[in-house]
C-alpha atoms as a PDB file:
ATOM      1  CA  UNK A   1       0.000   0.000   0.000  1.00  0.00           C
ATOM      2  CA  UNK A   2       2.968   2.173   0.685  1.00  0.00           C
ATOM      3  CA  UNK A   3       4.113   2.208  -2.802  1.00  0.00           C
ATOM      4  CA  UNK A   4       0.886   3.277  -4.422  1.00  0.00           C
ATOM      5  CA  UNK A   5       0.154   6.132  -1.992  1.00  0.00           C
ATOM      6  CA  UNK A   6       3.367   7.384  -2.930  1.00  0.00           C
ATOM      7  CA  UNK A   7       2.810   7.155  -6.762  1.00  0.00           C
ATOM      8  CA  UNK A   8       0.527  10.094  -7.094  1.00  0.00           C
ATOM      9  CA  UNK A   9       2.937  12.269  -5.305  1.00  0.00           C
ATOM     10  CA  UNK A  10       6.004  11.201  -7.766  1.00  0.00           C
ATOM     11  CA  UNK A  11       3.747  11.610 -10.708  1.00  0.00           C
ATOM     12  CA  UNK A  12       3.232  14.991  -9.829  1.00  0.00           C
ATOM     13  CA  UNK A  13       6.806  15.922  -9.078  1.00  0.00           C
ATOM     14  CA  UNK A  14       7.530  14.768 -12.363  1.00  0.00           C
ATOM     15  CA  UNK A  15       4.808  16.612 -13.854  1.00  0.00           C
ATOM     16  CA  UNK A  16       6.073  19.548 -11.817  1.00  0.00           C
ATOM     17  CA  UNK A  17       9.620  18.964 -13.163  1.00  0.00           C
ATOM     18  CA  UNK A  18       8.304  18.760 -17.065  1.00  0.00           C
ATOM     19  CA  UNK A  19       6.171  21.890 -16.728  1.00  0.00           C
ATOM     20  CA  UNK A  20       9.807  23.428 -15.396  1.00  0.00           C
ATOM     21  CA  UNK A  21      12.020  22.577 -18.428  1.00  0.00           C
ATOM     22  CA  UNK A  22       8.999  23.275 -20.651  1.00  0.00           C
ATOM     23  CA  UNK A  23       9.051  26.962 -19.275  1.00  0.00           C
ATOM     24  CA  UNK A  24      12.765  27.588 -19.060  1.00  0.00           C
ATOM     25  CA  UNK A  25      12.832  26.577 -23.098  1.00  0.00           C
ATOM     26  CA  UNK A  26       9.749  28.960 -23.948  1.00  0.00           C
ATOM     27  CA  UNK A  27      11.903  31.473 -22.180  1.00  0.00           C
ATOM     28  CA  UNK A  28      14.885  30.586 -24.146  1.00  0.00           C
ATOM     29  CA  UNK A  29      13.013  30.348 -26.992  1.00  0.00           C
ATOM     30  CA  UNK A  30      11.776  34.168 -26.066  1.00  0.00           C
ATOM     31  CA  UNK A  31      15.214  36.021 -25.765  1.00  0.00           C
ATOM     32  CA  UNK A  32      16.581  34.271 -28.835  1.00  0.00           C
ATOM     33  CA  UNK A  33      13.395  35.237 -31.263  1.00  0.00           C
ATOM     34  CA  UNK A  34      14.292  39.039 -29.794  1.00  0.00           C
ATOM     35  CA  UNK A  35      18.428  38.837 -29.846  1.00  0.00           C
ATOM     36  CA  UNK A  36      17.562  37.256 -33.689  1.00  0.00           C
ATOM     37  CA  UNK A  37      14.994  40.391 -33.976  1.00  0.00           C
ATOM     38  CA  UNK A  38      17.762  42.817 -33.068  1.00  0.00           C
ATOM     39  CA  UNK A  39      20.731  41.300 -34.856  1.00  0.00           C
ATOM     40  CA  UNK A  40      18.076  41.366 -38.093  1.00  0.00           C
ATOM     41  CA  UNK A  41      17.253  45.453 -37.511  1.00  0.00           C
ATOM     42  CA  UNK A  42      21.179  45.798 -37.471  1.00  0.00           C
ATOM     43  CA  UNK A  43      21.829  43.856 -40.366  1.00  0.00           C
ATOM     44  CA  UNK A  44      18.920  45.949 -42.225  1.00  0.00           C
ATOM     45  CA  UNK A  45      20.480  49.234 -41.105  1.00  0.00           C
ATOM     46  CA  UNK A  46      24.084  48.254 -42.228  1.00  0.00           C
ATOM     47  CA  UNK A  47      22.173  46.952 -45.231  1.00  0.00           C
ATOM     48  CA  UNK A  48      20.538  50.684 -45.890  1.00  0.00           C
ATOM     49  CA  UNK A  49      23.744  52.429 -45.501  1.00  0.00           C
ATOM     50  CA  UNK A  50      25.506  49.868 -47.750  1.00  0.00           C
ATOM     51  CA  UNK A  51      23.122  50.535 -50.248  1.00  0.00           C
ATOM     52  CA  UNK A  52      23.315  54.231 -50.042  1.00  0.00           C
ATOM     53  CA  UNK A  53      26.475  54.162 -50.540  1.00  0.00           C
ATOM     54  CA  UNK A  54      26.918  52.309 -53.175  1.00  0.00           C
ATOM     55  CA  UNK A  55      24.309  55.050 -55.264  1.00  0.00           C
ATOM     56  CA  UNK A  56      26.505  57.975 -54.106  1.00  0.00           C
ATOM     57  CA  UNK A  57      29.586  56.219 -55.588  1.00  0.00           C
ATOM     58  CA  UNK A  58      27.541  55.154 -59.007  1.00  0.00           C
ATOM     59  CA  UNK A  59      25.611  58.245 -59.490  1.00  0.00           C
ATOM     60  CA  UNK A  60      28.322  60.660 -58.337  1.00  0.00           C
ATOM     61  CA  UNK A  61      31.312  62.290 -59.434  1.00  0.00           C
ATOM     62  CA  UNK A  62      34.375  60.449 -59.316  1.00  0.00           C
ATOM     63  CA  UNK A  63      36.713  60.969 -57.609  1.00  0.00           C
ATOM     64  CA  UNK A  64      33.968  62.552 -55.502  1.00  0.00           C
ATOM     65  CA  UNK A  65      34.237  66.429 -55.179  1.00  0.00           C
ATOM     66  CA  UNK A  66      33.584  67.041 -51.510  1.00  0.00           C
ATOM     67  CA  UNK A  67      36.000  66.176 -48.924  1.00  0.00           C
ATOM     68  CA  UNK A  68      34.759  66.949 -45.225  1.00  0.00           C
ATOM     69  CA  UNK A  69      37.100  68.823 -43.394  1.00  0.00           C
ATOM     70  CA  UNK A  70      37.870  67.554 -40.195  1.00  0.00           C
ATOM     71  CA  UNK A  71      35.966  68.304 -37.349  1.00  0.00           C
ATOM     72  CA  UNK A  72      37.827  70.794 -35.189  1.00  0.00           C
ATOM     73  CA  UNK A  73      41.497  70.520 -36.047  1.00  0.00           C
ATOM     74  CA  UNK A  74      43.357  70.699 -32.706  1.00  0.00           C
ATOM     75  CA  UNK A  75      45.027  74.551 -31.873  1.00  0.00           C
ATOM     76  CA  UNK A  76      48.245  75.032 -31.747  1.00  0.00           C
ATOM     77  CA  UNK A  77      49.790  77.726 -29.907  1.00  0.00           C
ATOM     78  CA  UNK A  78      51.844  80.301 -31.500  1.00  0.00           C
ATOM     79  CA  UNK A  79      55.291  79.645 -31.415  1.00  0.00           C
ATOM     80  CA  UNK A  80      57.244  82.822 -30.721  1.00  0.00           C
ATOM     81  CA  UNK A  81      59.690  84.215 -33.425  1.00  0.00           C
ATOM     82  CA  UNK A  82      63.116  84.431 -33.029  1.00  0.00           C
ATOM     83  CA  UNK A  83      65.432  86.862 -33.887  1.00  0.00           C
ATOM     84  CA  UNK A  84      67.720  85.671 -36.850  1.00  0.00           C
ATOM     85  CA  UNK A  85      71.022  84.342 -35.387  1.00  0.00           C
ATOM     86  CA  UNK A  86      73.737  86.476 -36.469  1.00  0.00           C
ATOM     87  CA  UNK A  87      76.627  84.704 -37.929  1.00  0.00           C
ATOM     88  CA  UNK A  88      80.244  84.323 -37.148  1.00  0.00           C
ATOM     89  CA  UNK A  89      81.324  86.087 -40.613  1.00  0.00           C
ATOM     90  CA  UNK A  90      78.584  88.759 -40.385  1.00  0.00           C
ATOM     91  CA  UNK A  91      79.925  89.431 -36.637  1.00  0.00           C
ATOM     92  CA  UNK A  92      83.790  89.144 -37.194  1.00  0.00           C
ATOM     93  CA  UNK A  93      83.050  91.799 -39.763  1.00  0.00           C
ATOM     94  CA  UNK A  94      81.370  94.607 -38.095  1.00  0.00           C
END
């Protein structure tokens, strides 16, 4: 009698354990249809600018006319001027 009381009990454990795996993979399932989601709206962006790209180069003017100047070319400070160094000969004769 012992071992059929206890059968219901292990039947639902096992139930219990089932329903656990079963919900761990639908939440797998989950973040890999939204990592593949954003990996795909990446792909489609790199895509867009590929493409646009490609037009500018096939439509434009080659080599292309416009060069961007750099953005904010670092300052450097004045250096101060010297006085032109006088030389031996130009000494030696005054």
């Amino acid at each position: 009698m012992t071992a059929t009381n206890d059968a219901p009990d292990t039947l639902a454990a096992a139930k219990e354990r089932w329903q656990h795996i079963e919900d761990r993979l639908a939440a797998i399932e989950r973040r890999v249809r939204e990592q593949c989601s954003a990996a795909i709206a990446t792909l489609d962006t790199c895509q867009g600018r590929l493409d646009a790209l490609r037009h500018d180069l096939a439509h434009g003017p080659w080599p292309p006319q416009a060069i961007p100047a750099p953005a904010d070319p670092p300052t450097i400070p004045p250096q101060p001027t010297r006085a032109p160094a006088e030389s031996p000969a130009t000494h030696a004769r005054g």
